[in-house]
PDB file of N, CA and C in Angstrom:
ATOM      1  N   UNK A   1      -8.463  28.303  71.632  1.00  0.00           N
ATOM      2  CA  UNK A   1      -9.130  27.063  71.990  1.00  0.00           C
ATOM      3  C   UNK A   1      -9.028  26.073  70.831  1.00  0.00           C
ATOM      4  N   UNK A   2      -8.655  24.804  71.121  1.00  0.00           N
ATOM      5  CA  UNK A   2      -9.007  23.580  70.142  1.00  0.00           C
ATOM      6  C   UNK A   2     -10.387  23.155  70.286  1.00  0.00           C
ATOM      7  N   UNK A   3     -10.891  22.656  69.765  1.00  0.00           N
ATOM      8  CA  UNK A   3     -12.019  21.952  69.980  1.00  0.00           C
ATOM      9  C   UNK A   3     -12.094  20.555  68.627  1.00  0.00           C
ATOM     10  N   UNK A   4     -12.905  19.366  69.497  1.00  0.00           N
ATOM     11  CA  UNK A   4     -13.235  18.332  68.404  1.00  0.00           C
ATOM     12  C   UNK A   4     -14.507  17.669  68.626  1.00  0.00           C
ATOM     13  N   UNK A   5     -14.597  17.119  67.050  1.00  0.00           N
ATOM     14  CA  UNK A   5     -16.104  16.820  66.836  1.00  0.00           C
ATOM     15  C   UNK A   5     -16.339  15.736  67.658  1.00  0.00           C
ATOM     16  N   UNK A   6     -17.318  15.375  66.905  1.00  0.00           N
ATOM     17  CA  UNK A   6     -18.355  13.838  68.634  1.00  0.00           C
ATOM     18  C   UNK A   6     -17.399  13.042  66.972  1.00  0.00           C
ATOM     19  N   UNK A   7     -17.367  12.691  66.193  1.00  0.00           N
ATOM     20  CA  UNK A   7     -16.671  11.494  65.155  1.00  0.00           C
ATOM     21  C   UNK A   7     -15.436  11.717  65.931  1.00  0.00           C
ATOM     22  N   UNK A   8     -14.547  12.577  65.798  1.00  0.00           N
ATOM     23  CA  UNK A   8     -13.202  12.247  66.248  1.00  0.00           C
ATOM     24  C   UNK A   8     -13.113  11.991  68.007  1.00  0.00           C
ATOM     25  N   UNK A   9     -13.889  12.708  68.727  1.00  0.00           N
ATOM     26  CA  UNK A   9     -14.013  12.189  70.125  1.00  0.00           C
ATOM     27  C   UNK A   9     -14.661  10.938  70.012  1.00  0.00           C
ATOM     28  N   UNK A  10     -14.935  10.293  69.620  1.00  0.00           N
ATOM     29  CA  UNK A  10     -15.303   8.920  69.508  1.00  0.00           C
ATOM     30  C   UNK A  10     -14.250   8.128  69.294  1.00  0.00           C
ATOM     31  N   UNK A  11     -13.745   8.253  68.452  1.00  0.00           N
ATOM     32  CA  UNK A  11     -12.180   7.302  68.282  1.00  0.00           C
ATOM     33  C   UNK A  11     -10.947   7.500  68.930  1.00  0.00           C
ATOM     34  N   UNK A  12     -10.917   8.510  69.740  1.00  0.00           N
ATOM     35  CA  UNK A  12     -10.290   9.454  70.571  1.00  0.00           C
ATOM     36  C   UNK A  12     -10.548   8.438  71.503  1.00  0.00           C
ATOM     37  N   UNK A  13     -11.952   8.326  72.125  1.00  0.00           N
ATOM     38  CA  UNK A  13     -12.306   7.239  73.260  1.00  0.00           C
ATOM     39  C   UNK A  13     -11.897   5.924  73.213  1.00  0.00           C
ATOM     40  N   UNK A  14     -12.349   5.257  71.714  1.00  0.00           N
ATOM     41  CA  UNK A  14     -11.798   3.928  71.332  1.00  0.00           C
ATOM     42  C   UNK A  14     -10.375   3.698  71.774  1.00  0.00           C
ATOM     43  N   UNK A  15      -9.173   4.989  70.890  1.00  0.00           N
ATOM     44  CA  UNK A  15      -7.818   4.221  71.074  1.00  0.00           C
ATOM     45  C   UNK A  15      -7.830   4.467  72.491  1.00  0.00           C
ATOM     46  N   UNK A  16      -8.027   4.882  73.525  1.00  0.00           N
ATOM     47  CA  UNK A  16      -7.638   4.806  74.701  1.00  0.00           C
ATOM     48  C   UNK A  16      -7.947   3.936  75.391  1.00  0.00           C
ATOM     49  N   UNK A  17      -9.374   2.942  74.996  1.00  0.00           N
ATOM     50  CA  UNK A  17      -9.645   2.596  75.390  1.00  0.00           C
ATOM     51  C   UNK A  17      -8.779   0.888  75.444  1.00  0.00           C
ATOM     52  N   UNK A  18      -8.526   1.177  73.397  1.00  0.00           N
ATOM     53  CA  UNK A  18      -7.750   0.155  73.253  1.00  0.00           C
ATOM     54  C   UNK A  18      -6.296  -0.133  73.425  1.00  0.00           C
ATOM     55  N   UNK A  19      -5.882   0.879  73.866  1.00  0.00           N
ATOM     56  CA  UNK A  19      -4.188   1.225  75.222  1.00  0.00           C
ATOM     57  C   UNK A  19      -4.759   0.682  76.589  1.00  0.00           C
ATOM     58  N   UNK A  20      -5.749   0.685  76.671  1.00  0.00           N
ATOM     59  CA  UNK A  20      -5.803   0.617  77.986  1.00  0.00           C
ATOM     60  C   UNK A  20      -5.223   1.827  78.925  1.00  0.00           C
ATOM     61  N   UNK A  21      -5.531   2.856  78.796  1.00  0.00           N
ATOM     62  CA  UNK A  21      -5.279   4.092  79.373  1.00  0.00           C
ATOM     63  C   UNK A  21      -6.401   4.259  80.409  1.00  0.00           C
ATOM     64  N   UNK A  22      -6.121   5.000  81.357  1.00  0.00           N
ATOM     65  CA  UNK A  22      -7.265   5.351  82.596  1.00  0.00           C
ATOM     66  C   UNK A  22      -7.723   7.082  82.103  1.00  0.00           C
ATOM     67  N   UNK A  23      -8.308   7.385  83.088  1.00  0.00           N
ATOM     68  CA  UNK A  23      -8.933   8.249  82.959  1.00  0.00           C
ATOM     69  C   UNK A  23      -7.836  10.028  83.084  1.00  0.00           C
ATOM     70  N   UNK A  24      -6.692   9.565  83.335  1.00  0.00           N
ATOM     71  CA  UNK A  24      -5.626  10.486  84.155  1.00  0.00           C
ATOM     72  C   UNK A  24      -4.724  10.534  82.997  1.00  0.00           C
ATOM     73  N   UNK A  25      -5.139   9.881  81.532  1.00  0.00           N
ATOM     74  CA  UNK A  25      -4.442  10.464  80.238  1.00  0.00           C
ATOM     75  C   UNK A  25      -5.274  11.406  79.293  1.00  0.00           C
ATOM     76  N   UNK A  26      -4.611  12.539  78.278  1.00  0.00           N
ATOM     77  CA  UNK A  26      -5.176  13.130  77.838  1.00  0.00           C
ATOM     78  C   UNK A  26      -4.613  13.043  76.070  1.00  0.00           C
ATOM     79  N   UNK A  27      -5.362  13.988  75.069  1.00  0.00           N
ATOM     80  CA  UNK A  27      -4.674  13.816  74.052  1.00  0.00           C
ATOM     81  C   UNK A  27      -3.799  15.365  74.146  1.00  0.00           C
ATOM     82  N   UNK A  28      -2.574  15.342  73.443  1.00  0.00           N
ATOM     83  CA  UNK A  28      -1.364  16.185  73.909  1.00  0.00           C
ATOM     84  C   UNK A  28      -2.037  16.365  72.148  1.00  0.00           C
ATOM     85  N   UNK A  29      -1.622  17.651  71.647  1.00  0.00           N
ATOM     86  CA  UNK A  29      -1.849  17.818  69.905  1.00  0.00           C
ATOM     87  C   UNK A  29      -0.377  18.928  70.078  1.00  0.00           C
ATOM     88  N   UNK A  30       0.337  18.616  69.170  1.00  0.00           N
ATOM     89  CA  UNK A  30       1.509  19.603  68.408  1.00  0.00           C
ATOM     90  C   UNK A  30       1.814  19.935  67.144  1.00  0.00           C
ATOM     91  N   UNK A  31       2.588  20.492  66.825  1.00  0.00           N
ATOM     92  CA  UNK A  31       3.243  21.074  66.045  1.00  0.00           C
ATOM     93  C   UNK A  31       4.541  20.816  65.870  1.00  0.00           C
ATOM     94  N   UNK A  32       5.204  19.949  64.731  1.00  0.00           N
ATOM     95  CA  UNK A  32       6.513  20.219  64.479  1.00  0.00           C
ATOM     96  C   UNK A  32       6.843  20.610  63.231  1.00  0.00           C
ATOM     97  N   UNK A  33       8.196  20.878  63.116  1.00  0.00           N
ATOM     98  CA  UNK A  33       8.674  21.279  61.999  1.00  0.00           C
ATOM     99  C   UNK A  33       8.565  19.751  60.886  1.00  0.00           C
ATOM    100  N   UNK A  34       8.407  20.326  59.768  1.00  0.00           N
ATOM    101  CA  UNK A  34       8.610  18.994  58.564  1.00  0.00           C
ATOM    102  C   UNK A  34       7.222  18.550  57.763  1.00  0.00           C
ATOM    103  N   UNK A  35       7.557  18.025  57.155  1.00  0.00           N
ATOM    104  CA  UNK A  35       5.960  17.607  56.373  1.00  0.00           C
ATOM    105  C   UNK A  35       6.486  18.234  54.599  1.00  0.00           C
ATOM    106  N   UNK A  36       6.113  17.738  53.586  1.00  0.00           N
ATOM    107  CA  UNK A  36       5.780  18.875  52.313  1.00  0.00           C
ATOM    108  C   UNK A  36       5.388  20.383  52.769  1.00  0.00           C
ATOM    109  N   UNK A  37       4.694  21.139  53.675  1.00  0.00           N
ATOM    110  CA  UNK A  37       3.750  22.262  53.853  1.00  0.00           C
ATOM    111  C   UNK A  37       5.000  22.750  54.816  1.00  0.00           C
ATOM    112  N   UNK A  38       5.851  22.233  55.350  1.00  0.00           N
ATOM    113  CA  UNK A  38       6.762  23.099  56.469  1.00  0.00           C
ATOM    114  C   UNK A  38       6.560  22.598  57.938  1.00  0.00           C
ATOM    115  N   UNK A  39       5.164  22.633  58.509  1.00  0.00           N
ATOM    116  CA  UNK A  39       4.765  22.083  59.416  1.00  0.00           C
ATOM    117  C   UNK A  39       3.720  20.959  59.642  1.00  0.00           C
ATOM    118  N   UNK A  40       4.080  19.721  60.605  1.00  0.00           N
ATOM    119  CA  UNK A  40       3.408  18.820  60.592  1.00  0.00           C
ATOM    120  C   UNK A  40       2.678  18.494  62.081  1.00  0.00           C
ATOM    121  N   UNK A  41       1.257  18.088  61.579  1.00  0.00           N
ATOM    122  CA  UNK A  41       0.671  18.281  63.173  1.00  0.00           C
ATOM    123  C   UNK A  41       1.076  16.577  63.618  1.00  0.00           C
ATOM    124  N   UNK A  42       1.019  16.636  65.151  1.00  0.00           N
ATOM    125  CA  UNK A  42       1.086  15.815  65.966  1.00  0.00           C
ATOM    126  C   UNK A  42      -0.099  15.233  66.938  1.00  0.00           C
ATOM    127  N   UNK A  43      -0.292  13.920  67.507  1.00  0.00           N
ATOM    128  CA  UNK A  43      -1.203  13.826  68.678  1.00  0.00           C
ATOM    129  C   UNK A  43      -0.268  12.745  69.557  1.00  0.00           C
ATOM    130  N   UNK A  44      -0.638  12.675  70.382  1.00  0.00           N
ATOM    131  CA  UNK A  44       0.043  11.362  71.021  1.00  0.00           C
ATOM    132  C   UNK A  44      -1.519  11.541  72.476  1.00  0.00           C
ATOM    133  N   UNK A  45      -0.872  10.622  73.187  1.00  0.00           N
ATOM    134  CA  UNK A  45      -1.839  10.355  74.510  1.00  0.00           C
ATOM    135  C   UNK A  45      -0.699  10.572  75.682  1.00  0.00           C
ATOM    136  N   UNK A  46      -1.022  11.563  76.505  1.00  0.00           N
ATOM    137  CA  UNK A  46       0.132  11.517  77.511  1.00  0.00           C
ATOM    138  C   UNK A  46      -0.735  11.984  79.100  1.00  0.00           C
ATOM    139  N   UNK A  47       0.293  12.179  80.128  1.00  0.00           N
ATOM    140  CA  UNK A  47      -0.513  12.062  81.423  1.00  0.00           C
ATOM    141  C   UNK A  47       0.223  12.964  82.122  1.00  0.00           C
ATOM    142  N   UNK A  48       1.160  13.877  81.706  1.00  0.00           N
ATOM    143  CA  UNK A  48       2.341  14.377  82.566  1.00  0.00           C
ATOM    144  C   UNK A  48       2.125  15.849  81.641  1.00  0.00           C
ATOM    145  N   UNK A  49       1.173  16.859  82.076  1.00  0.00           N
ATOM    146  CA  UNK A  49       1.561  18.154  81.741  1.00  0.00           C
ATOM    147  C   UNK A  49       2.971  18.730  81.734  1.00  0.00           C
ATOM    148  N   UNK A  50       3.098  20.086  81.028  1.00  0.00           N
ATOM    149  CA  UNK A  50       4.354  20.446  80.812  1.00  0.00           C
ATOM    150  C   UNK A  50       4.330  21.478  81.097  1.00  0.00           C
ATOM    151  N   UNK A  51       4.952  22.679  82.268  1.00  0.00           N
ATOM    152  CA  UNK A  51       4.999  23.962  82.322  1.00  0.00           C
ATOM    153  C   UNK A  51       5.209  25.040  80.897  1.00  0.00           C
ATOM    154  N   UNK A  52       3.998  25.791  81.078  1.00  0.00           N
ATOM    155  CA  UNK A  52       3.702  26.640  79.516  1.00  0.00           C
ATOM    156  C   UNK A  52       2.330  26.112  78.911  1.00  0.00           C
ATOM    157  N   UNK A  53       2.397  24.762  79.459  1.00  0.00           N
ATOM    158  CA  UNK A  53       0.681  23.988  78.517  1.00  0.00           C
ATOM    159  C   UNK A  53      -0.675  24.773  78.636  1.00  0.00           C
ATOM    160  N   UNK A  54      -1.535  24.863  77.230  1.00  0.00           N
ATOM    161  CA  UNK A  54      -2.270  25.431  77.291  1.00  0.00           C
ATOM    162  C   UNK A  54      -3.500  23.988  77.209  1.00  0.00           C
ATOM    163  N   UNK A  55      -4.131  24.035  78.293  1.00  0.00           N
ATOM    164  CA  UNK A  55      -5.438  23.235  78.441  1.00  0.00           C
ATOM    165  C   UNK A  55      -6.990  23.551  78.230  1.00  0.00           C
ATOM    166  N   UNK A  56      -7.418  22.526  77.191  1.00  0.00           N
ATOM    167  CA  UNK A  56      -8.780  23.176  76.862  1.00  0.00           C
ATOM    168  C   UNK A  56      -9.302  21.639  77.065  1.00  0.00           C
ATOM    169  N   UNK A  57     -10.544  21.710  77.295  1.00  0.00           N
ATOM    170  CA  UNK A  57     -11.307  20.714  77.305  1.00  0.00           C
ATOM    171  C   UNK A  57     -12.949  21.009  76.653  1.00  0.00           C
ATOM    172  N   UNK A  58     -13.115  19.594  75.295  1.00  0.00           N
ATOM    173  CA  UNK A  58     -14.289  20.132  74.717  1.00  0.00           C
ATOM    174  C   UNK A  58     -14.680  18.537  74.845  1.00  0.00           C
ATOM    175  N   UNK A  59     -15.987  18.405  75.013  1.00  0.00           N
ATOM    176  CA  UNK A  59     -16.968  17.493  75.163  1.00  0.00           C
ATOM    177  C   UNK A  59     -16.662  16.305  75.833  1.00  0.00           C
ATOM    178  N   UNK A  60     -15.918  16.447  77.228  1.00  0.00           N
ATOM    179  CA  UNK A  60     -15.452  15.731  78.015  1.00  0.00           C
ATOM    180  C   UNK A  60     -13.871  15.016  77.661  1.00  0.00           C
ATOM    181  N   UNK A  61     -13.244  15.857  76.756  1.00  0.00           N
ATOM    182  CA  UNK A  61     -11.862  15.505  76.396  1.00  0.00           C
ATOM    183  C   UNK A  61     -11.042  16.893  76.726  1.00  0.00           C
ATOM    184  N   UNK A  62     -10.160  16.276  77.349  1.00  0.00           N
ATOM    185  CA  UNK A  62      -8.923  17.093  78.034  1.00  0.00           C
ATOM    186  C   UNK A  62      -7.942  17.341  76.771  1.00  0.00           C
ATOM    187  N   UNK A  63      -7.545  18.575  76.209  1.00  0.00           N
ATOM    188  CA  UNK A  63      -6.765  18.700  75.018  1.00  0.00           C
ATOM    189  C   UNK A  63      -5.810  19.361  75.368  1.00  0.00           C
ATOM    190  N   UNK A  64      -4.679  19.069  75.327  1.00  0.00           N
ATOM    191  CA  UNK A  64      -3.240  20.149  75.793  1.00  0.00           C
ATOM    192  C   UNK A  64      -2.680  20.254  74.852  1.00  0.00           C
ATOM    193  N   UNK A  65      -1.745  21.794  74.757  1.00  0.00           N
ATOM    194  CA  UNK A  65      -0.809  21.864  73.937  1.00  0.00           C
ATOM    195  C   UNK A  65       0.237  22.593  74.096  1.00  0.00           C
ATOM    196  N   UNK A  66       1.363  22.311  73.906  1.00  0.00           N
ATOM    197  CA  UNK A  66       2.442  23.184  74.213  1.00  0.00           C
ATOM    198  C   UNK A  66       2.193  24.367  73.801  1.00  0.00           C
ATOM    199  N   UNK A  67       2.886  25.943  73.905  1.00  0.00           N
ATOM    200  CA  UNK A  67       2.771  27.327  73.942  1.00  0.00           C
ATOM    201  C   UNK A  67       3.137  27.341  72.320  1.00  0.00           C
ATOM    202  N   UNK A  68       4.131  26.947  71.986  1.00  0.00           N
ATOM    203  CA  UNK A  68       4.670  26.883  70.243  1.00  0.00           C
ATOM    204  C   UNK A  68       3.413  26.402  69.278  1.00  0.00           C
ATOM    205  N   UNK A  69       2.930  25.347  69.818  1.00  0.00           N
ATOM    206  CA  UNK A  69       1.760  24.449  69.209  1.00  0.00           C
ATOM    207  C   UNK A  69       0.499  25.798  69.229  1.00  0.00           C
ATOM    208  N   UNK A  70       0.302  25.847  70.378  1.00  0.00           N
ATOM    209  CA  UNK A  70      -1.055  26.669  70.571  1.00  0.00           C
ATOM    210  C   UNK A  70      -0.839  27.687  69.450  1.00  0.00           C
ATOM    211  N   UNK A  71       0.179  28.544  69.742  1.00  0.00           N
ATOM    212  CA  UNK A  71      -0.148  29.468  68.111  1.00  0.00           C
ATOM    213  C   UNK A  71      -0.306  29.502  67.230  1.00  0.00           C
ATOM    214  N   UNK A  72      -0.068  28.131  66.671  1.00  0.00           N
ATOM    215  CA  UNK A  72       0.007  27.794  65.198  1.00  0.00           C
ATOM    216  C   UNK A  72      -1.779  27.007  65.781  1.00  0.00           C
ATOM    217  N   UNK A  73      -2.186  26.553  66.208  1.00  0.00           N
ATOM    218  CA  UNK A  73      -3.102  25.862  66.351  1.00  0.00           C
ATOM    219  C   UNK A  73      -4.547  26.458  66.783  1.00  0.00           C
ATOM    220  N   UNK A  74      -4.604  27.560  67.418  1.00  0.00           N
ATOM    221  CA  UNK A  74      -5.628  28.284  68.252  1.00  0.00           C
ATOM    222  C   UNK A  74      -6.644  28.364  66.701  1.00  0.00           C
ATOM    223  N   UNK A  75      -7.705  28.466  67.504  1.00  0.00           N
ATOM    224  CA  UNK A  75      -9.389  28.095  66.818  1.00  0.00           C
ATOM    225  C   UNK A  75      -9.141  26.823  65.965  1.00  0.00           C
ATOM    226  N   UNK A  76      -8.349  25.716  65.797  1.00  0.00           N
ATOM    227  CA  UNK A  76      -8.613  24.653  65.070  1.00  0.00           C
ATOM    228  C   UNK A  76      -9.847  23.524  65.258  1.00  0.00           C
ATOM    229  N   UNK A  77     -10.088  22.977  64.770  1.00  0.00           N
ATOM    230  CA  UNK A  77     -11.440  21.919  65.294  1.00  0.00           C
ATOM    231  C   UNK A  77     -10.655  20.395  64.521  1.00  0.00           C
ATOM    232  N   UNK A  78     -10.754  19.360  65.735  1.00  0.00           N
ATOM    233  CA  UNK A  78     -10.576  18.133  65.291  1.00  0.00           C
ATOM    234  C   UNK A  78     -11.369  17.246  64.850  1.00  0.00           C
ATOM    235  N   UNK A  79     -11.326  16.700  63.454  1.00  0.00           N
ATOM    236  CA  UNK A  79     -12.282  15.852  63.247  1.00  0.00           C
ATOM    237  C   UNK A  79     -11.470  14.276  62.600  1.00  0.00           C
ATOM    238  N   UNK A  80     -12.325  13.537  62.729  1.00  0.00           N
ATOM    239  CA  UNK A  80     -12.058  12.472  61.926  1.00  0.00           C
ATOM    240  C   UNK A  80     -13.157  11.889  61.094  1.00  0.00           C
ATOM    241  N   UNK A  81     -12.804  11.235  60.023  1.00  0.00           N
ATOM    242  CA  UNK A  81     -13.256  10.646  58.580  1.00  0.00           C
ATOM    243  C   UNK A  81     -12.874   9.435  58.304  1.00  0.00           C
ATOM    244  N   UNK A  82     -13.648   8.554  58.562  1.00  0.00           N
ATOM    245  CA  UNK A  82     -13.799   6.897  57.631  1.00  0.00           C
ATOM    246  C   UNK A  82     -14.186   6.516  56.448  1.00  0.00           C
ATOM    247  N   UNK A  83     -14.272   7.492  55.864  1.00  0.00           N
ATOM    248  CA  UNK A  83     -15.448   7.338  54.161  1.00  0.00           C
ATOM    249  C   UNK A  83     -14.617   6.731  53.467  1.00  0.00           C
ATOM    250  N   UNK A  84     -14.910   6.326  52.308  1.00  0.00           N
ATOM    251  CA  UNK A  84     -14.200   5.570  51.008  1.00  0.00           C
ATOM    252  C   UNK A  84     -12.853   6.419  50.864  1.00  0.00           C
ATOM    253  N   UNK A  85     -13.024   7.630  50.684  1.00  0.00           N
ATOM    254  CA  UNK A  85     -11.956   8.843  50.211  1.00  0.00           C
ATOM    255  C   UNK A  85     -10.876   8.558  51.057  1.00  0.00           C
ATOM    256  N   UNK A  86     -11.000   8.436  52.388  1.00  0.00           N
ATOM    257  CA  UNK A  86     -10.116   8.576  53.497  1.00  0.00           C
ATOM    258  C   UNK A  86     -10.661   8.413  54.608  1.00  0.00           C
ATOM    259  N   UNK A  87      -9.447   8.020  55.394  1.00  0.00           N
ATOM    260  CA  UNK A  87      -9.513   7.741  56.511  1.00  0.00           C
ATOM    261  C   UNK A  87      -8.722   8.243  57.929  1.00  0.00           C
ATOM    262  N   UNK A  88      -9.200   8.746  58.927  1.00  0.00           N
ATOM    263  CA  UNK A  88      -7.834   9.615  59.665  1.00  0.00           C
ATOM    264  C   UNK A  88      -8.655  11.037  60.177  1.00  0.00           C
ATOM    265  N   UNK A  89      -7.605  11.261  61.149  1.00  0.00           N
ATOM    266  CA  UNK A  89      -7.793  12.496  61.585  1.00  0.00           C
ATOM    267  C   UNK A  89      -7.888  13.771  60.779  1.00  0.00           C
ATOM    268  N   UNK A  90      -8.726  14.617  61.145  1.00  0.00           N
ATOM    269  CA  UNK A  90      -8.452  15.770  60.128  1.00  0.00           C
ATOM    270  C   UNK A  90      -8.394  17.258  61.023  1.00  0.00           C
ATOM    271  N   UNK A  91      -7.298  18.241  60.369  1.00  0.00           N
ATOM    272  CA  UNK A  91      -7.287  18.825  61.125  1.00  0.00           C
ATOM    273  C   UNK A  91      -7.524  20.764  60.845  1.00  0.00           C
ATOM    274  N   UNK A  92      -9.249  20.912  61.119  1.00  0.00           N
ATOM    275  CA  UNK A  92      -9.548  22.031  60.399  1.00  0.00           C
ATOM    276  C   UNK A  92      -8.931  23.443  61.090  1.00  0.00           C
ATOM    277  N   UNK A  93      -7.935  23.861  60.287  1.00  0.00           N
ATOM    278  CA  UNK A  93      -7.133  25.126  61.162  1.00  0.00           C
ATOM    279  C   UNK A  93      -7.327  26.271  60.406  1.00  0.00           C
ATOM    280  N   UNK A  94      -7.809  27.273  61.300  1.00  0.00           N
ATOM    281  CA  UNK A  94      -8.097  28.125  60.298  1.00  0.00           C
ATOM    282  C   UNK A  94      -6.604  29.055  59.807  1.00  0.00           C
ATOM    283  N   UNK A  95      -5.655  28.549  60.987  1.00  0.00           N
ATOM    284  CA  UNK A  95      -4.515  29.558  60.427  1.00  0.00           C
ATOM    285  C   UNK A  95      -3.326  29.009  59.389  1.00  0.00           C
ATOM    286  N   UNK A  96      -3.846  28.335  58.915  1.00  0.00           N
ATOM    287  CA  UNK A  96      -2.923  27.679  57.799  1.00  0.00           C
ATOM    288  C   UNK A  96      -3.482  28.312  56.694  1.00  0.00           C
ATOM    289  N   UNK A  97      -1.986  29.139  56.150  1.00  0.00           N
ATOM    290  CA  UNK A  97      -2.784  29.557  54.670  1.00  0.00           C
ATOM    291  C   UNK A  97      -2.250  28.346  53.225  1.00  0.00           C
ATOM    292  N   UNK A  98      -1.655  27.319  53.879  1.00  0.00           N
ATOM    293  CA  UNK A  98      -1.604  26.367  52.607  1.00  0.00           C
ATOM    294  C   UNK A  98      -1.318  24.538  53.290  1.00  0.00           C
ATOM    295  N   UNK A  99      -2.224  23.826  53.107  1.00  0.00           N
ATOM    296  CA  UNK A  99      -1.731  22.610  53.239  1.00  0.00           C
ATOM    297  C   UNK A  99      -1.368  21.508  52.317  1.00  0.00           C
ATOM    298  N   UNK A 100      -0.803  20.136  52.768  1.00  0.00           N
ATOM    299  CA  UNK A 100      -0.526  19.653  51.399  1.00  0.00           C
ATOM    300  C   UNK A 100      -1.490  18.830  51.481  1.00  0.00           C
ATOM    301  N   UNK A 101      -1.607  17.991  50.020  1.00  0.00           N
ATOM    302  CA  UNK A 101      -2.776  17.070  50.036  1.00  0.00           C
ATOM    303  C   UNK A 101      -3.198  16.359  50.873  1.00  0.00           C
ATOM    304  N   UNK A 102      -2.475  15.690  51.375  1.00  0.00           N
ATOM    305  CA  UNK A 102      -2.673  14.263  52.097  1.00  0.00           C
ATOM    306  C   UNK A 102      -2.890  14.895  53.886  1.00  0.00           C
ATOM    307  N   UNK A 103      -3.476  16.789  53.901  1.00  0.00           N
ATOM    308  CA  UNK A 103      -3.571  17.157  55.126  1.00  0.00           C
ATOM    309  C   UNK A 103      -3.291  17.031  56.256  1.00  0.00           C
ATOM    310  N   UNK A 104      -1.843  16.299  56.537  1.00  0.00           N
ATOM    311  CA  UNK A 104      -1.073  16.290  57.216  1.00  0.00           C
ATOM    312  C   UNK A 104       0.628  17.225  57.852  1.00  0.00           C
ATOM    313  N   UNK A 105       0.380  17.898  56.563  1.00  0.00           N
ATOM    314  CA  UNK A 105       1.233  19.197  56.865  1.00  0.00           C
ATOM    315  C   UNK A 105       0.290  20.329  56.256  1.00  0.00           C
ATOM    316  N   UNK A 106       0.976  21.641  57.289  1.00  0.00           N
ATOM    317  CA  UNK A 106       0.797  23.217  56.692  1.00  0.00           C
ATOM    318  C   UNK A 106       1.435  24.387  56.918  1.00  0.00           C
ATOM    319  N   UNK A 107       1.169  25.109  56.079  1.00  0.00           N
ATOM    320  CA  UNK A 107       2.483  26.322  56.567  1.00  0.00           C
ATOM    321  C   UNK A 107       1.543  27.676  56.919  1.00  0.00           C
ATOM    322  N   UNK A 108       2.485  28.502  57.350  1.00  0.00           N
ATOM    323  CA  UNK A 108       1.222  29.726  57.790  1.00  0.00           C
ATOM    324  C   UNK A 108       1.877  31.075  56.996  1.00  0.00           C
TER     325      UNK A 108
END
């Protein structure tokens, strides 16, 4: 399961709101290769499931992820942060045993 906080489901709501997206888009989260750490996470907003997708939904947000993604990703929690320090999504995974600073890549 993914799951994300009420801060990042909040801005989650905003950009969609500010796409102008309906209710029949979701956030897609992946995994690709690249980054400093090896692997770099992904989000986009999409509306067209993919045979293999694993679907979770936490606090009225629909979260999909491809089968490759889900393994590297299972028990993660999404959050986001506006403070002085930073700003951005953050992405607490417990199966990463190293990320790089700027927490946008990790390797397992």
């Amino acid at each position: 399961m993914v799951t994300i906080t009420d801060k990042a489901k909040s801005k989650v709501d905003e950009l969609m709101r500010d796409a102008g997206l309906d209710e029949s888009y979701f956030l897609r989260v992946s995994v690709k290769g690249g980054g400093c750490s090896g692997l770099s996470y992904n989000m986009d907003f999409d509306n067209e499931a993919q045979k293999g997708d694993q679907e979770f939904e936490d606090k009225g947000l629909k979260i999909v992820l491809d089968m490759k993604s889900f393994l590297y990703l299972a028990g993660t929690e999404l959050d986001f942060s506006d403070g002085l320090n930073g700003k951005g999504f953050n992405f607490v995974n417990p199966n990463a045993s190293r990320t790089c600073g700027c927490g946008e890549s990790f390797s397992v």
